[in-house]
Protein backbone atom coordinates (compact mmCIF):
# COMPACT_ATOMS: atom_id res chain seq x y z
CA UNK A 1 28.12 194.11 -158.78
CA UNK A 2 26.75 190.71 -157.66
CA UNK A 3 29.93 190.25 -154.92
CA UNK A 4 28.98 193.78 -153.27
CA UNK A 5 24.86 193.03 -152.82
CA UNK A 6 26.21 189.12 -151.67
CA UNK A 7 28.71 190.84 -149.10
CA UNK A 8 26.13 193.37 -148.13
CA UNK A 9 23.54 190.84 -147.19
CA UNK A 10 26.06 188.66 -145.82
CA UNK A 11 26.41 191.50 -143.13
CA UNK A 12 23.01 192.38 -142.40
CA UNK A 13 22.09 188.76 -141.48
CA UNK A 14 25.16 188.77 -139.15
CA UNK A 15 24.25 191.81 -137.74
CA UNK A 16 20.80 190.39 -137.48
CA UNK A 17 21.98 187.48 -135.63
CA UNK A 18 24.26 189.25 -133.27
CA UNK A 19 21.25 191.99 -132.27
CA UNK A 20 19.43 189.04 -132.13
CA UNK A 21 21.65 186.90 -129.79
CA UNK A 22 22.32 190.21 -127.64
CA UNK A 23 18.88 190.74 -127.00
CA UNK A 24 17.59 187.41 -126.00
CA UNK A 25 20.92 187.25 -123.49
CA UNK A 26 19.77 190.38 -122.37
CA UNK A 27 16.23 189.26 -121.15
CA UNK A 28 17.16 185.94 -119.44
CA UNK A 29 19.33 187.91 -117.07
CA UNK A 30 17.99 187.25 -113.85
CA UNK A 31 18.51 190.91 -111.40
CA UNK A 32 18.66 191.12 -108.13
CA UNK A 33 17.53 193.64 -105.78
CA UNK A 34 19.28 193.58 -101.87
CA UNK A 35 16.75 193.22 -99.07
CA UNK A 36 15.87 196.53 -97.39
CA UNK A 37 16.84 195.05 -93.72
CA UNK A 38 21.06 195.32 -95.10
CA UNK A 39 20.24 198.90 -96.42
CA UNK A 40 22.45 201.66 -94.52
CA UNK A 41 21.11 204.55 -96.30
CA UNK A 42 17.10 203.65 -95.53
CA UNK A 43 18.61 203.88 -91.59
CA UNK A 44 19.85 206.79 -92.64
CA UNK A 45 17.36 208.38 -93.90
CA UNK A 46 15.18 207.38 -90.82
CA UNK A 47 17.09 208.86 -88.57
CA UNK A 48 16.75 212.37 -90.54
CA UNK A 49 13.13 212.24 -90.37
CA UNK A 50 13.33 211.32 -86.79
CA UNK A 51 15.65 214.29 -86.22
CA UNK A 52 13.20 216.62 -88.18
CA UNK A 53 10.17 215.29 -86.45
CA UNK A 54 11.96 216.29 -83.11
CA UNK A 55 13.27 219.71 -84.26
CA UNK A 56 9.90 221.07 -84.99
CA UNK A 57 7.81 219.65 -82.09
């Protein structure tokens, strides 16, 4: 009876650690986000408002 609550918390604390671990790895991740001047689709979608702007003056 003893063995199976020893083995059971043995789990939960690694578990614990690993949820743990995993979530402060997550957070020092450092993202990065491309400058809008290298952005093809923003031309893009200038150009379609451009084209729209013409078509109903």
């Amino acid at each position: 009876m003893y063995v199976v609550a020893v083995i059971c918390i043995i789990i939960v604390i690694v578990v614990l650690i690993l949820a743990v671990g995993t979530t402060s790895k997550a957070y020092t991740y450092k993202h990065t986000v491309d400058p809008l001047e290298n952005n093809p689709h923003l031309e893009q979608e200038h150009e379609q408002e451009h084209n729209q702007d013409q078509n109903k003056a």
